[in-house]
C-alpha atoms as a PDB file:
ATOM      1  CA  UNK A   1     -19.694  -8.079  -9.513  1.00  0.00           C
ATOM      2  CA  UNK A   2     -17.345  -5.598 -10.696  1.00  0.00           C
ATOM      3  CA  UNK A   3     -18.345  -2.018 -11.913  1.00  0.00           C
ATOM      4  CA  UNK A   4     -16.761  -1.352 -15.120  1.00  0.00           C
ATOM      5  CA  UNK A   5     -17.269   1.764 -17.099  1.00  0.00           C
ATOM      6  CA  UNK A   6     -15.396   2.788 -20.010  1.00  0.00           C
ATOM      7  CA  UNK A   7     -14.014   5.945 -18.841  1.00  0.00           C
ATOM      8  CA  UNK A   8     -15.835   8.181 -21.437  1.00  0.00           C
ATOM      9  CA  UNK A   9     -18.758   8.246 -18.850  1.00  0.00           C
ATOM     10  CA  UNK A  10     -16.808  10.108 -16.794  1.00  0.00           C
ATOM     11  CA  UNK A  11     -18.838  13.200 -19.244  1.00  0.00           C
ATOM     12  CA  UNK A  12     -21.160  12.752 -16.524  1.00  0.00           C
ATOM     13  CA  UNK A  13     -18.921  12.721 -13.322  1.00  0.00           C
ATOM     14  CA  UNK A  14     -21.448  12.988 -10.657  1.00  0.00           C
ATOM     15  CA  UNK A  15     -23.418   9.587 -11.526  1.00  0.00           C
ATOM     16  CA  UNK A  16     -19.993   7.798 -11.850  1.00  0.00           C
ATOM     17  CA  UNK A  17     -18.960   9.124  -8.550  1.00  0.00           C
ATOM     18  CA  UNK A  18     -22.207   8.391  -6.702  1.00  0.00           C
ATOM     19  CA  UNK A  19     -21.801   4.777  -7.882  1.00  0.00           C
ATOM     20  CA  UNK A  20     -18.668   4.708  -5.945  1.00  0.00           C
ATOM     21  CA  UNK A  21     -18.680   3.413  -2.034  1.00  0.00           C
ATOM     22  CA  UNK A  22     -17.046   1.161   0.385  1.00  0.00           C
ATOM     23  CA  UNK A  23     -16.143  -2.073  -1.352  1.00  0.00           C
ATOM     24  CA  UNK A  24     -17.728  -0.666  -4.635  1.00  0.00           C
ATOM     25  CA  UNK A  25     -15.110   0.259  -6.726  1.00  0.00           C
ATOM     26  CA  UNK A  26     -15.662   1.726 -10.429  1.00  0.00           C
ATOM     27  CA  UNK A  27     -13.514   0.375 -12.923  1.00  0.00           C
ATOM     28  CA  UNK A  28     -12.905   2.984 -16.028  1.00  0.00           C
ATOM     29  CA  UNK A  29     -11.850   1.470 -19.358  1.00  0.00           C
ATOM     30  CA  UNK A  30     -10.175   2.924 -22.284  1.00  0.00           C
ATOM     31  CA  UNK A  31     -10.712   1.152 -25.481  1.00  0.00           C
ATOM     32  CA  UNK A  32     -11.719  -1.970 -23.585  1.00  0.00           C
ATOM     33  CA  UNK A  33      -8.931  -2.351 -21.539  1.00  0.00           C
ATOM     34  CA  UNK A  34      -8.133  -0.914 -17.656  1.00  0.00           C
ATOM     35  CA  UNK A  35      -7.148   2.079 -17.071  1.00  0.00           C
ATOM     36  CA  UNK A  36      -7.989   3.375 -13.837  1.00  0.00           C
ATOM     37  CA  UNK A  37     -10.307   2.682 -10.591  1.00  0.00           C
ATOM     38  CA  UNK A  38     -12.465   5.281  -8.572  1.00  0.00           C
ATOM     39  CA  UNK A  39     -12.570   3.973  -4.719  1.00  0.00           C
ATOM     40  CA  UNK A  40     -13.978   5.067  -1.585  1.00  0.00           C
ATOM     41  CA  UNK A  41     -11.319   7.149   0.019  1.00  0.00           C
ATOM     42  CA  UNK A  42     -12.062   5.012   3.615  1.00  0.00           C
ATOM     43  CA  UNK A  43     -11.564   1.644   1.554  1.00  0.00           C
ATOM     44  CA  UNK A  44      -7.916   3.418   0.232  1.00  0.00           C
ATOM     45  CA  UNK A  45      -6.856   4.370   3.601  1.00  0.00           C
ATOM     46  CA  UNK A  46      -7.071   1.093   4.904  1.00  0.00           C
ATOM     47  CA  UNK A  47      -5.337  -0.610   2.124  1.00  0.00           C
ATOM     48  CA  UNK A  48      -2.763   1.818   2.560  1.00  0.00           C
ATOM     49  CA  UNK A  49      -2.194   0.800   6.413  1.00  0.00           C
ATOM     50  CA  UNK A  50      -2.714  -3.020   4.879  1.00  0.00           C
ATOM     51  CA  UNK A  51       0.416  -2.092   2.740  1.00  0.00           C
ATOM     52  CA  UNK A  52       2.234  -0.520   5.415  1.00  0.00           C
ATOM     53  CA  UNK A  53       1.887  -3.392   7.695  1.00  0.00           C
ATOM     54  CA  UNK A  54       2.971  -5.658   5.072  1.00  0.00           C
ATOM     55  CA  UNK A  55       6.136  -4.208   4.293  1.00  0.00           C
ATOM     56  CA  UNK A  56       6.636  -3.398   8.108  1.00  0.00           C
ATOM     57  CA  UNK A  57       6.317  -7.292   8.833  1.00  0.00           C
ATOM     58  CA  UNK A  58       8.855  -8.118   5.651  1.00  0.00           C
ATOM     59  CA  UNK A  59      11.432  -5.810   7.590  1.00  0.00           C
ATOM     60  CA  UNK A  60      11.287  -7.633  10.634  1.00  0.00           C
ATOM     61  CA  UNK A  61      10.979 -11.096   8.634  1.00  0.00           C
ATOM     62  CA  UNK A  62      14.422  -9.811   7.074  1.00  0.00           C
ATOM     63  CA  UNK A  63      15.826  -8.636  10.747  1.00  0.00           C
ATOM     64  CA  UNK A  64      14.985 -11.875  12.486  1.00  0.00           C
ATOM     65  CA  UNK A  65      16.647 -14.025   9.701  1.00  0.00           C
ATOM     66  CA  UNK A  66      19.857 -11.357   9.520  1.00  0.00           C
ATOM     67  CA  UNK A  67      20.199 -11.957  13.949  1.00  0.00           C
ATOM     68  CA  UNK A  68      19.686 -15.262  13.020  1.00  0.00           C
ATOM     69  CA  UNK A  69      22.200 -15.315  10.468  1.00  0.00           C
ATOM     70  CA  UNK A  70      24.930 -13.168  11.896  1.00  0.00           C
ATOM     71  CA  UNK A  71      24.445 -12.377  15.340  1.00  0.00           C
ATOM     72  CA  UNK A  72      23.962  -9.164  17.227  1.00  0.00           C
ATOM     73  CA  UNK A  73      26.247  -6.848  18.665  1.00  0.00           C
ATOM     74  CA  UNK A  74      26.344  -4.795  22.029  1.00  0.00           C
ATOM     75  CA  UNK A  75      25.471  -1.166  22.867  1.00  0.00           C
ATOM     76  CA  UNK A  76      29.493  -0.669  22.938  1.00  0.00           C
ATOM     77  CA  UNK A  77      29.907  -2.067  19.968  1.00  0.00           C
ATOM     78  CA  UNK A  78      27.376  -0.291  18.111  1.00  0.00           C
ATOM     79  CA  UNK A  79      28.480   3.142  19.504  1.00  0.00           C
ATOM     80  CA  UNK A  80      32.374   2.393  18.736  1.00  0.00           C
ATOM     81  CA  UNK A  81      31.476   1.446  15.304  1.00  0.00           C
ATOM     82  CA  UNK A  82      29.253   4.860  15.011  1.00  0.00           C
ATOM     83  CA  UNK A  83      32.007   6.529  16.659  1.00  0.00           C
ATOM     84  CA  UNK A  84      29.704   7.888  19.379  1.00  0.00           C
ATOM     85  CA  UNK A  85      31.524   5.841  22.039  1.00  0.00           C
ATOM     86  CA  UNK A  86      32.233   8.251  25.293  1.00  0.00           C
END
């Protein structure tokens, strides 16, 4: 069950915060509606590398369709269109 607070308990910090733990969130309201959430900083970093994975596997989602699509070139072809070429 969510934890909702309206976020003029935050008066008294330390009980709020104690409340908070893995998979615990605290909800804080402001006039009845969201405003922010307090979570466990273990719980963020993991959604953070859940995020990062997510958009790492819609980049190669996109790449796969685009070699699909169009093709690939060679290592020559690269470097004489990067103007690197020896």
């Amino acid at each position: 069950m969510p934890n909702i607070k309206p976020i003029s308990d935050l008066r008294n910090y330390t009980s709020v915060i104690n409340e908070v733990a893995y998979g615990n969130r605290v909800y804080l309201t402001r006039n009845g509606h969201g405003q922010c959430a307090i979570i466990d900083m273990k719980e963020l970093d993991e959604l953070d590398k859940l995020k990062a994975l997510s958009q790492l596997m819609g980049k190669l989602s996109e790449a796969e369709l685009s070699i699909r699509n169009e093709g690939t070139i060679s290592a020559d072809e690269l470097e004489a269109e990067l103007g690197v070429a020896d």
